[in-house]
C-alpha atoms as a PDB file:
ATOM      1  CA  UNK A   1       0.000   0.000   0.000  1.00  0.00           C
ATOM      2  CA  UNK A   2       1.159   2.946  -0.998  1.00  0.00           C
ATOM      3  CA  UNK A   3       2.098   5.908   1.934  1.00  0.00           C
ATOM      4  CA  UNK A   4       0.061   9.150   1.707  1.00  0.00           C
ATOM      5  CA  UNK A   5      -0.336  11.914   3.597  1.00  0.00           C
ATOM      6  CA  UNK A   6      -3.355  14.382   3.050  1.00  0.00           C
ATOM      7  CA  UNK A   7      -4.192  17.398   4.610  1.00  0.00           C
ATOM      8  CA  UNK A   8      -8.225  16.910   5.803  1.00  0.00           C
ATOM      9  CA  UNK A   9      -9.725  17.630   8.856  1.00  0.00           C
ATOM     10  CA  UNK A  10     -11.876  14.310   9.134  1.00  0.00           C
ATOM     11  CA  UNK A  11     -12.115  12.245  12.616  1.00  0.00           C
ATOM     12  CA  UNK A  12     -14.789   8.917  13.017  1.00  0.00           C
ATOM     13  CA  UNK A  13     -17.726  11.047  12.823  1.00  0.00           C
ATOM     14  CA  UNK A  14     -16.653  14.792  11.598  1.00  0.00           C
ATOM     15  CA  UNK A  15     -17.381  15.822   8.148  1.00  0.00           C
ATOM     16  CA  UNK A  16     -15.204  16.512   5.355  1.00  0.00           C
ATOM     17  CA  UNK A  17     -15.227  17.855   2.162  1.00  0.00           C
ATOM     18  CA  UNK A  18     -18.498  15.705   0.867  1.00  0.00           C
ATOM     19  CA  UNK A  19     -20.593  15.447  -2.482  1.00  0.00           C
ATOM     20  CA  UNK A  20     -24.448  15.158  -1.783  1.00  0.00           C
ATOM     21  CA  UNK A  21     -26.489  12.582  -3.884  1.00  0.00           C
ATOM     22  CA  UNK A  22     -29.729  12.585  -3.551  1.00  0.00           C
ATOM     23  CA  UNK A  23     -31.506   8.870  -4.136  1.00  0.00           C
ATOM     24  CA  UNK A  24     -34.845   7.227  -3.295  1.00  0.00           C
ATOM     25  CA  UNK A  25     -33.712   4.823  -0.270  1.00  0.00           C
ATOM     26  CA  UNK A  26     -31.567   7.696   1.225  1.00  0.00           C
ATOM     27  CA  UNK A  27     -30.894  11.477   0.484  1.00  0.00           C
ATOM     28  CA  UNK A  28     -28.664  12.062   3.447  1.00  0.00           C
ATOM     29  CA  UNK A  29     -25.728   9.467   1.955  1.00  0.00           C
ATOM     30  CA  UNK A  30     -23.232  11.923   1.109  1.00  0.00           C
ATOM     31  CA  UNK A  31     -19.793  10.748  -0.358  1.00  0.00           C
ATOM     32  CA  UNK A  32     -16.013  11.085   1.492  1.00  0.00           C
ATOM     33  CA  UNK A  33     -13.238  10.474   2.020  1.00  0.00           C
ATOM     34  CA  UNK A  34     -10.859  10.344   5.807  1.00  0.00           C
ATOM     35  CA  UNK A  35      -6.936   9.205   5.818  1.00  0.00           C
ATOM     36  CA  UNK A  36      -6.509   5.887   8.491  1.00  0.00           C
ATOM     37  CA  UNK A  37      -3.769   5.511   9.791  1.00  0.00           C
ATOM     38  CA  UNK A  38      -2.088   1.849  10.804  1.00  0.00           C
ATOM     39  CA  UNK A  39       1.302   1.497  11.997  1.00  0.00           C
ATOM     40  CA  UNK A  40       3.486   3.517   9.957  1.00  0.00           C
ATOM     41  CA  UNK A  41       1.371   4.399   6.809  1.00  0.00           C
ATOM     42  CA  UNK A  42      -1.809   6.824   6.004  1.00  0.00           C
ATOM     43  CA  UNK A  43      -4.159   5.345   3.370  1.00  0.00           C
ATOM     44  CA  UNK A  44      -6.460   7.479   1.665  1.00  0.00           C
ATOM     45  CA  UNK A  45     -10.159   5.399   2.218  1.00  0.00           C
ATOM     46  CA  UNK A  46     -13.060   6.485   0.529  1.00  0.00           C
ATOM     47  CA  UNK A  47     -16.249   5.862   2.436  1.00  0.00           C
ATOM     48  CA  UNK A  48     -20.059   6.410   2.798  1.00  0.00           C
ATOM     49  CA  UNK A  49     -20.959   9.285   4.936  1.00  0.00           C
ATOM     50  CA  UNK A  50     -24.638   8.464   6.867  1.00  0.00           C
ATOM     51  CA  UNK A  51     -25.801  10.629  10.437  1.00  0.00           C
ATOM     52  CA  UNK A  52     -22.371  12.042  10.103  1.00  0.00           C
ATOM     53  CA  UNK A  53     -20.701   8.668  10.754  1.00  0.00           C
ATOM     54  CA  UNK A  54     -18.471   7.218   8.276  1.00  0.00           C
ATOM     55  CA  UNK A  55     -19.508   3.664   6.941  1.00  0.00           C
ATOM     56  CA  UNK A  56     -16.798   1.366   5.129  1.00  0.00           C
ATOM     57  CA  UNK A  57     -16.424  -1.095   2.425  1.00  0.00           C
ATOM     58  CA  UNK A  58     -15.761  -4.250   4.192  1.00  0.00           C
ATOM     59  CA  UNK A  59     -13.539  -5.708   2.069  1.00  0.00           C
ATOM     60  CA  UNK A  60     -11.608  -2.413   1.637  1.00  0.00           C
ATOM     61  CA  UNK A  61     -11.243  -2.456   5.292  1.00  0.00           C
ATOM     62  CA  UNK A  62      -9.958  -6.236   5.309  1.00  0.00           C
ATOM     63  CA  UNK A  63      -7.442  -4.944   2.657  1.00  0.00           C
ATOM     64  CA  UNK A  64      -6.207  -2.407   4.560  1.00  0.00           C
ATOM     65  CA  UNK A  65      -5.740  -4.209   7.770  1.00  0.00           C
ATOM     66  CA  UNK A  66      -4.594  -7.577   5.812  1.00  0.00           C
ATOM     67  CA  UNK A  67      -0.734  -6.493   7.119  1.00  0.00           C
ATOM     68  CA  UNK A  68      -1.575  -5.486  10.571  1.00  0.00           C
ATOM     69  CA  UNK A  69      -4.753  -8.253  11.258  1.00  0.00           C
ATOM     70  CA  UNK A  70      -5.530 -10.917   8.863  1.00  0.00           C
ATOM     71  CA  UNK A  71      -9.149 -11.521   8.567  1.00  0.00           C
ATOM     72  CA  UNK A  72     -10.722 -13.683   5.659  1.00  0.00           C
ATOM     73  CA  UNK A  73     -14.053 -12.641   4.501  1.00  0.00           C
ATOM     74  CA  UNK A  74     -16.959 -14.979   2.763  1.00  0.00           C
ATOM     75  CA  UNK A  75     -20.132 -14.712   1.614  1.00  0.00           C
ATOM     76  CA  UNK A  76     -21.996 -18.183   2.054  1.00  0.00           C
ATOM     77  CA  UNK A  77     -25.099 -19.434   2.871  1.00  0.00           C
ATOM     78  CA  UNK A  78     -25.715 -20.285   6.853  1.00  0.00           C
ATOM     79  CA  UNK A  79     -27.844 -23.605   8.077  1.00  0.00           C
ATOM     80  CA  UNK A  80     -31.391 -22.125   7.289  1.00  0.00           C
ATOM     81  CA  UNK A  81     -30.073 -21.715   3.444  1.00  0.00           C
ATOM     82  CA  UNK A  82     -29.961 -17.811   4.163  1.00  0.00           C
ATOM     83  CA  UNK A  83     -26.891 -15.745   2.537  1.00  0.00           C
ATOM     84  CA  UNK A  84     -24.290 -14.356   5.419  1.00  0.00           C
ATOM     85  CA  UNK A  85     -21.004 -12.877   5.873  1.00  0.00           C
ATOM     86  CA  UNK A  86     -18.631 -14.941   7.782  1.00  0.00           C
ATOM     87  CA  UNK A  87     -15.558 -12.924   8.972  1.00  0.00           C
ATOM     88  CA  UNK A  88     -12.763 -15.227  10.569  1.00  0.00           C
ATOM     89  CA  UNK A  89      -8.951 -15.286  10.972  1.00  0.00           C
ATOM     90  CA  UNK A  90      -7.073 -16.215   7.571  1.00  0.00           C
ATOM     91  CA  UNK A  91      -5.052 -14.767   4.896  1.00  0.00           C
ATOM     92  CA  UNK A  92      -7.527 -11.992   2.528  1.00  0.00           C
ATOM     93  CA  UNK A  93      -7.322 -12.261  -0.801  1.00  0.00           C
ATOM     94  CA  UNK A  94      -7.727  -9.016  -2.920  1.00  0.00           C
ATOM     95  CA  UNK A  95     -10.556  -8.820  -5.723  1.00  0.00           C
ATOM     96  CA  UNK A  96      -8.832  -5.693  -7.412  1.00  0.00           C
ATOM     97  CA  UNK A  97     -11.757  -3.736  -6.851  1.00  0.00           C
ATOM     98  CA  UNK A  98     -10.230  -2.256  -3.257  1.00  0.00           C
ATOM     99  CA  UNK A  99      -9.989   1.720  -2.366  1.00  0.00           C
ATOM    100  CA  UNK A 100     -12.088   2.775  -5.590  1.00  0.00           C
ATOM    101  CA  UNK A 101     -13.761   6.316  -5.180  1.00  0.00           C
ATOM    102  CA  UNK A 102     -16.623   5.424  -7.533  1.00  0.00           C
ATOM    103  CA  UNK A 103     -19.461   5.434  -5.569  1.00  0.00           C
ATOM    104  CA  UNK A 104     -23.153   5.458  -7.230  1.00  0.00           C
ATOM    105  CA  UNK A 105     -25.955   5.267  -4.555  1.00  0.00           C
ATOM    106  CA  UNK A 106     -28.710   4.977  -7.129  1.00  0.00           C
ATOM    107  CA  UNK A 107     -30.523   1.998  -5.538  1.00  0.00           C
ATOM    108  CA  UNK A 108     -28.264   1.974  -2.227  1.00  0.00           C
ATOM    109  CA  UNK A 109     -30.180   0.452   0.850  1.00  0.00           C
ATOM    110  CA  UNK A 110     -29.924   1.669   4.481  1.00  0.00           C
ATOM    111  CA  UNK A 111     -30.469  -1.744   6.852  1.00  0.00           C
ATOM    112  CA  UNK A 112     -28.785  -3.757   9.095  1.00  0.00           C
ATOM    113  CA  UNK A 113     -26.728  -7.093   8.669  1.00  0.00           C
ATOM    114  CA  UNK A 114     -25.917  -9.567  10.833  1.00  0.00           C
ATOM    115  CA  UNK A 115     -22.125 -11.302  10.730  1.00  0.00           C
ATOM    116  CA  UNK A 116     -20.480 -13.764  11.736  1.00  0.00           C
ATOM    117  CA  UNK A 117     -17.390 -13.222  13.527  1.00  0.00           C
ATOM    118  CA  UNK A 118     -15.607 -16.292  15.077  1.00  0.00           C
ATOM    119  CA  UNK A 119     -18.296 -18.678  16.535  1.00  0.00           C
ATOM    120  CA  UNK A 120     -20.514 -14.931  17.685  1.00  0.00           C
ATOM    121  CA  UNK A 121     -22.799 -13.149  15.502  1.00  0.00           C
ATOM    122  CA  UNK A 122     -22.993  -9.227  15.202  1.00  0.00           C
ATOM    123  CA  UNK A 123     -25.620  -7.398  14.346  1.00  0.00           C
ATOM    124  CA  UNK A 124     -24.471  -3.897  12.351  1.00  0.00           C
ATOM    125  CA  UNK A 125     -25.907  -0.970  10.556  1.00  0.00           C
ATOM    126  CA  UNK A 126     -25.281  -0.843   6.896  1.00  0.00           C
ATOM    127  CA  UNK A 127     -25.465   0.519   3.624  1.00  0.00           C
ATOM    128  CA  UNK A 128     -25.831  -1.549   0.437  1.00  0.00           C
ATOM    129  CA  UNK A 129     -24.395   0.093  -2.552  1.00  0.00           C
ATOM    130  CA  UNK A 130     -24.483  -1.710  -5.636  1.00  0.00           C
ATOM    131  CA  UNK A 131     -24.189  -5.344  -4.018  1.00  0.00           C
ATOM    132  CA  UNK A 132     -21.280  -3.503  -1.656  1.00  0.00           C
ATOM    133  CA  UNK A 133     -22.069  -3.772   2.228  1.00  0.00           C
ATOM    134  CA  UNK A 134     -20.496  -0.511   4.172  1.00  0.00           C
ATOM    135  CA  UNK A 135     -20.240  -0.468   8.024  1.00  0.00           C
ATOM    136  CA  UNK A 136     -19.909   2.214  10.445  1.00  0.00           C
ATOM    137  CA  UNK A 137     -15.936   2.149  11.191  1.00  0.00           C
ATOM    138  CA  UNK A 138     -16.356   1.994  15.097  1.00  0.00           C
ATOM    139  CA  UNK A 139     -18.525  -1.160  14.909  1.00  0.00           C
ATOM    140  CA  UNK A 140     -15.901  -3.482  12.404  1.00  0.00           C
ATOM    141  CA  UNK A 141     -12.943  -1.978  14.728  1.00  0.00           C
ATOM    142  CA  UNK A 142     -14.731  -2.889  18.072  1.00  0.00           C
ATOM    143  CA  UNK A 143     -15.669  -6.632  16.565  1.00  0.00           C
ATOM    144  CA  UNK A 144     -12.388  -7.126  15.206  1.00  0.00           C
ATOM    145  CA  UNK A 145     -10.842  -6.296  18.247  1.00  0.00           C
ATOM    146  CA  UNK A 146      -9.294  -3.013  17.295  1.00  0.00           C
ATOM    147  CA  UNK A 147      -9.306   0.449  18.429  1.00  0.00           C
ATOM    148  CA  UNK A 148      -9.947   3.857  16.618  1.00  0.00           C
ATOM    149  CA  UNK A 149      -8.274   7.231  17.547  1.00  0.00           C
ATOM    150  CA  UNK A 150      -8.354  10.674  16.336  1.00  0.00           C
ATOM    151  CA  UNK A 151      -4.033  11.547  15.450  1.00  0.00           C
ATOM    152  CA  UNK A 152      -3.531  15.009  15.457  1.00  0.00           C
ATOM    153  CA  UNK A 153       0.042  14.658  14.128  1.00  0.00           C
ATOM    154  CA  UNK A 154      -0.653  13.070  11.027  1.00  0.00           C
ATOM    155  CA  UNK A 155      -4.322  13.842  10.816  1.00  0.00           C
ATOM    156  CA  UNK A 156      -6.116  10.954  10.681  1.00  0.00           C
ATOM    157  CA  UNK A 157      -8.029   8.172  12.045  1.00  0.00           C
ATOM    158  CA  UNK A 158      -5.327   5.598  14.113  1.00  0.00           C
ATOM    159  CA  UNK A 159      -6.257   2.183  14.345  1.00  0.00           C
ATOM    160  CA  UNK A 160      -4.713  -0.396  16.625  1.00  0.00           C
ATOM    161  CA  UNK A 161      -5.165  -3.313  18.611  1.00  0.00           C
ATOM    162  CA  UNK A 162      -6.603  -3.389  21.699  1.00  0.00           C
ATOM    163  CA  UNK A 163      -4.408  -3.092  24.710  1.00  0.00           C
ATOM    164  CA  UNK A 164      -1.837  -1.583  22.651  1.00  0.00           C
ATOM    165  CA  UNK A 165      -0.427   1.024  23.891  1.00  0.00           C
ATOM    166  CA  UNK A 166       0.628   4.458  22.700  1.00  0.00           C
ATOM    167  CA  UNK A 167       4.598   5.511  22.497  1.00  0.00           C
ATOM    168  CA  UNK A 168       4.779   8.762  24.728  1.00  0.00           C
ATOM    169  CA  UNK A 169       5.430  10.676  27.838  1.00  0.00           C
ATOM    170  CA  UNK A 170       4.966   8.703  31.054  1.00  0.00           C
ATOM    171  CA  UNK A 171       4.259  10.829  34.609  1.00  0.00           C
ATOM    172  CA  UNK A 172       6.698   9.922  37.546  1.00  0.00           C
ATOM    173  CA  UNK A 173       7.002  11.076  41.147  1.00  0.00           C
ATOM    174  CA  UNK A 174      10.832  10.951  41.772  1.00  0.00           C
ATOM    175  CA  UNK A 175      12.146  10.172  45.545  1.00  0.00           C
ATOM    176  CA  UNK A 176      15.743  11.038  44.920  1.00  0.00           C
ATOM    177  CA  UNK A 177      17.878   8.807  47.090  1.00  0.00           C
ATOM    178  CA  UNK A 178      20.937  11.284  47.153  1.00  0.00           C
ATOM    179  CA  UNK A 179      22.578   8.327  47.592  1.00  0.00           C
ATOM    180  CA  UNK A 180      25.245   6.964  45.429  1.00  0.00           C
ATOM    181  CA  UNK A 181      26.854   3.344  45.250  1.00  0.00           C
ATOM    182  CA  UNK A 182      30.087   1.669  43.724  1.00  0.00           C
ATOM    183  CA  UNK A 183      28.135  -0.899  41.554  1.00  0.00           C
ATOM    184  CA  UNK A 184      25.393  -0.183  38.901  1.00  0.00           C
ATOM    185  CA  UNK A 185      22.315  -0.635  40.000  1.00  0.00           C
ATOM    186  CA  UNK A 186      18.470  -1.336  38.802  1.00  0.00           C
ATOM    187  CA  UNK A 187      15.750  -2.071  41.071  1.00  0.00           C
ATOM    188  CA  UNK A 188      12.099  -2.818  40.579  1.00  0.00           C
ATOM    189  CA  UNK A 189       9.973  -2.960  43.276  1.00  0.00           C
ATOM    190  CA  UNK A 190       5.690  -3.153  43.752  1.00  0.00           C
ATOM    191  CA  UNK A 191       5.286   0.056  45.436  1.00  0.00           C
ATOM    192  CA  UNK A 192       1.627  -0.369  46.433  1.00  0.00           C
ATOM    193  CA  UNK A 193      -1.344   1.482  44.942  1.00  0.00           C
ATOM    194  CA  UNK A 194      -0.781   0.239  41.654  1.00  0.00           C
ATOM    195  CA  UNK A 195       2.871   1.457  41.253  1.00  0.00           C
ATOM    196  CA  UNK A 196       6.121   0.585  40.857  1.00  0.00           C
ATOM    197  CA  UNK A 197       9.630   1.979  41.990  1.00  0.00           C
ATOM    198  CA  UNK A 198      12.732   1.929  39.827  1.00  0.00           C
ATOM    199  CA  UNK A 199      15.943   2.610  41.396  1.00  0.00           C
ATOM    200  CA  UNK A 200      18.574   3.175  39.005  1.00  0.00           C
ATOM    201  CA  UNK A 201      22.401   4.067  38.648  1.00  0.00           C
ATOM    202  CA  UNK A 202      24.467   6.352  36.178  1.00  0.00           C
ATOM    203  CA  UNK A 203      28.226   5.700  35.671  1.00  0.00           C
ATOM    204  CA  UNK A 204      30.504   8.565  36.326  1.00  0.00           C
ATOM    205  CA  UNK A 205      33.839   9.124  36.689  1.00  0.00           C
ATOM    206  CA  UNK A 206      34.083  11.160  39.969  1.00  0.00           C
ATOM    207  CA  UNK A 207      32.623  11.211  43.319  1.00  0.00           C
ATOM    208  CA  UNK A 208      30.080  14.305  43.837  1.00  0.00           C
ATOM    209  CA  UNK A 209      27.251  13.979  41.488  1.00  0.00           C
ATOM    210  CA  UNK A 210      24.117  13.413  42.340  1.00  0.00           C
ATOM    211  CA  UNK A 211      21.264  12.086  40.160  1.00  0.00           C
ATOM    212  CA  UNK A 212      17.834  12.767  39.044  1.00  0.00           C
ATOM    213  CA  UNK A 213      15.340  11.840  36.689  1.00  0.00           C
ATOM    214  CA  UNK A 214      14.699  14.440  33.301  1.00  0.00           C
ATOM    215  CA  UNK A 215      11.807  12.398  31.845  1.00  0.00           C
ATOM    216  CA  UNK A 216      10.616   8.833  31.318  1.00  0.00           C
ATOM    217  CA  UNK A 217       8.866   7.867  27.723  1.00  0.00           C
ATOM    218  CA  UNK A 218       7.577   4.634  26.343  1.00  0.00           C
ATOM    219  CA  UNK A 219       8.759   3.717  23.004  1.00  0.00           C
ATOM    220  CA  UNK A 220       7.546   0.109  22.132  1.00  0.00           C
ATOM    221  CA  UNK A 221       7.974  -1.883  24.905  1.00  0.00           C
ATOM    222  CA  UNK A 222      10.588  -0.013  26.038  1.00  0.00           C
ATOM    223  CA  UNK A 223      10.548   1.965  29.143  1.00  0.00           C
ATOM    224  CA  UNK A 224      13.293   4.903  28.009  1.00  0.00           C
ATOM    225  CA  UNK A 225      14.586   6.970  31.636  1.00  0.00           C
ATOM    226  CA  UNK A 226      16.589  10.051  30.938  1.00  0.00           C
ATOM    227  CA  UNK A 227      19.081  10.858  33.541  1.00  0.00           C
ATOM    228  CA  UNK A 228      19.567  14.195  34.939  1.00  0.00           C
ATOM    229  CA  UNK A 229      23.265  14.461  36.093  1.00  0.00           C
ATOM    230  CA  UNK A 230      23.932  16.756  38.693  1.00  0.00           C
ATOM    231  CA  UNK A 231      27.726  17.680  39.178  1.00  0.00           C
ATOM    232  CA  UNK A 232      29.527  19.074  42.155  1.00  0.00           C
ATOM    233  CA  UNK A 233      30.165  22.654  43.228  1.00  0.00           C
ATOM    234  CA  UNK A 234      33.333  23.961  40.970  1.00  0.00           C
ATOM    235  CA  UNK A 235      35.174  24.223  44.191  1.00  0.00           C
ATOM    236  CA  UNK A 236      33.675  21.275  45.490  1.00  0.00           C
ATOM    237  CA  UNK A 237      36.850  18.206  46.167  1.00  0.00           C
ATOM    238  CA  UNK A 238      35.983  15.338  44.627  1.00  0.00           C
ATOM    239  CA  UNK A 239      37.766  12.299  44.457  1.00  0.00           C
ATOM    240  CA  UNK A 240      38.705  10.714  40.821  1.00  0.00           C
ATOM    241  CA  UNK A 241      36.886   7.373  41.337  1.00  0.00           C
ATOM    242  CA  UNK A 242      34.368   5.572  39.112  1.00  0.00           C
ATOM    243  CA  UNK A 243      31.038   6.152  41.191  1.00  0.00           C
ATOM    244  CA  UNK A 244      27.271   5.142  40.307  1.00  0.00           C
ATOM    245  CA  UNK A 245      24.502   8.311  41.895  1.00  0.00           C
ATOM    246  CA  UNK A 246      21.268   6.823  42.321  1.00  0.00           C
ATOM    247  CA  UNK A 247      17.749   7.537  42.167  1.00  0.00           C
ATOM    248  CA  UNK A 248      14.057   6.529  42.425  1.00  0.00           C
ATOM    249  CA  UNK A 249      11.183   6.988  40.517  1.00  0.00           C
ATOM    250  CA  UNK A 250       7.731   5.832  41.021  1.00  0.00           C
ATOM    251  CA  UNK A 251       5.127   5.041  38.096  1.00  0.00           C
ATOM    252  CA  UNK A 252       2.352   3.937  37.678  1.00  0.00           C
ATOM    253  CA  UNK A 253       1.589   0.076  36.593  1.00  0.00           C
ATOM    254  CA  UNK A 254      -0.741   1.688  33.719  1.00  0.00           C
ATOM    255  CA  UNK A 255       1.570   2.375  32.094  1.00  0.00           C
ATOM    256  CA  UNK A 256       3.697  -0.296  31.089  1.00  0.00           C
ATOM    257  CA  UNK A 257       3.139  -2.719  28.375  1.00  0.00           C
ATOM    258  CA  UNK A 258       3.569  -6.021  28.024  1.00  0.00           C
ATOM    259  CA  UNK A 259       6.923  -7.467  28.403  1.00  0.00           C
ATOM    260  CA  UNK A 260       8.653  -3.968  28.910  1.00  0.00           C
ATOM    261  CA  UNK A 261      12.114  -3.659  28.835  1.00  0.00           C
ATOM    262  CA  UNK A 262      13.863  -0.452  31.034  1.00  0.00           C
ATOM    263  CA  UNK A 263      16.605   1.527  29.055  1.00  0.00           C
ATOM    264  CA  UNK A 264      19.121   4.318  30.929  1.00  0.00           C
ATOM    265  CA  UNK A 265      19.005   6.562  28.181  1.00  0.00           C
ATOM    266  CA  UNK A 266      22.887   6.771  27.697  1.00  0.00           C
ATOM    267  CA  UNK A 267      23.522   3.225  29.494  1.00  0.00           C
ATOM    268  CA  UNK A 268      22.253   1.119  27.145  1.00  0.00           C
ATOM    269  CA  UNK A 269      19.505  -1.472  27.956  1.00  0.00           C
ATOM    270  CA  UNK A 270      19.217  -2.063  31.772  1.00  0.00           C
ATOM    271  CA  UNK A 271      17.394  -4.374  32.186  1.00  0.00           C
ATOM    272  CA  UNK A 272      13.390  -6.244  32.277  1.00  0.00           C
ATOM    273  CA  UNK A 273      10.709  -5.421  33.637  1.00  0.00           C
ATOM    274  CA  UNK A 274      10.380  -8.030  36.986  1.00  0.00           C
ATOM    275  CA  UNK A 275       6.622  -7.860  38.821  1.00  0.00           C
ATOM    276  CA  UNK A 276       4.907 -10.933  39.137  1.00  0.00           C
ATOM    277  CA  UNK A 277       1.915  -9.133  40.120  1.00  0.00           C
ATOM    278  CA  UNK A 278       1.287  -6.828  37.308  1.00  0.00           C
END
């Protein structure tokens, strides 16, 4: 899939730049087009706009995701001989018809369909143009397991899994130990009300510094700590010895994903991430 980048202001259920069409099963269907966003590419997705909420082609959507979550869709007839959609894990295979803008709602039909996702059916809203279901975006993301987010950055709807978590800024309470020890050190302790404490060490090649903690950011599964070296007095006398300043931070359980991984910005990788009780 090709990487794209457009400028317009469109979010799950805010408007964009739309064409109106008027029809006999539904003169509110307007036309549009949003960017999603999934991992580290934008695709331009045309869509169905209906009540202001944007409705997509399933098997575009399967298309789009087929990299990120593989889902195989069919069209077959269930145990009472009725037609159904049948959505399970397996590998998609395009029909060539995926992402086209054409859309002609002369005969569309506003309804509701019921799929079959795993061994559960769904019930969803729909629109039927020209033999193509559309669903509202929220419903396929929820049953597929997936989550949907406005991203300001790149201006467009995010999608991930569920339970994934966003790389960014993570808030810590520091309890600086002033303390400093001849050994590197990194400690992770259960520190009660859903926290944790890390104690950690810088290497330094005097005596006299003391330590504290600039930021912490996740990145992946990596918990990043930047150090915030504090050196001694210029008249201060130090002695030339290798030394490790310490300090503790406390976070919040929350925040850490899955089989995180603590870095010393500057130190290299430190170390794992060792509750039980998480």
């Amino acid at each position: 899939m090709k990487k794209k980048i457009l400028p317009v202001l469109l979010a799950l259920g805010i408007m964009g730049s739309s064409t109106p069409i008027k029809t006999t099963a539904a003169e509110d269907l307007l036309k549009n087009q949003i960017n999603i966003s999934i991992e580290d590419m934008v695709i331009e997705f045309p869509t169905v706009l209906y009540k202001e909420e944007n409705y997509l082609k399933l098997r575009d959507f399967a298309y789009v995701i087929k990299d990120y979550k593989e889902i195989e869709v069919e069209y077959k007839k269930d145990e009472n001989g009725k037609n159904k959609i049948y959505i399970k894990d397996g590998k998609y295979t395009p029909k060539g018809d995926e992402l086209k803008s054409e859309i002609d709602f002369k005969g569309a039909v506003i309804g509701t369909e019921t799929l079959s996702i795993g061994n559960k059916d769904i019930q969803m809203s729909k629109v039927n143009v020209k033999g193509y279901n559309y669903f509202r975006l929220r419903d396929l993301a929820k049953a597929l397991g997936l989550d949907v987010s406005w991203d300001k950055e790149s201006r467009s709807v995010r999608i991930k899994k569920m339970g994934e978590m966003n790389d960014g800024k993570i808030q810590f309470r520091e309890t600086a130990t002033e303390k400093t020890e001849h050994s590197p050190i990194l400690l992770v302790k259960d520190a009660g009300e859903g926290n944790i404490s890390i104690t950690y060490s810088v290497k330094v090649n005097t005596g006299g510094y003391s330590l504290k903690t600039k930021s912490v950011k996740r990145v992946g599964n990596k918990i990043i700590i930047t150090p915030d070296l504090i050196g001694p007095p210029a008249d201060a006398m130090v002695t030339q010895v290798i030394s490790y300043p310490t300090t503790t931070i406390i976070i919040s359980k929350a925040e850490l994903p899955e089989g995180y991984v603590i870095e010393i910005e500057g130190e290299g990788d430190a170390g794992n991430g060792m509750l039980s009780d998480r």
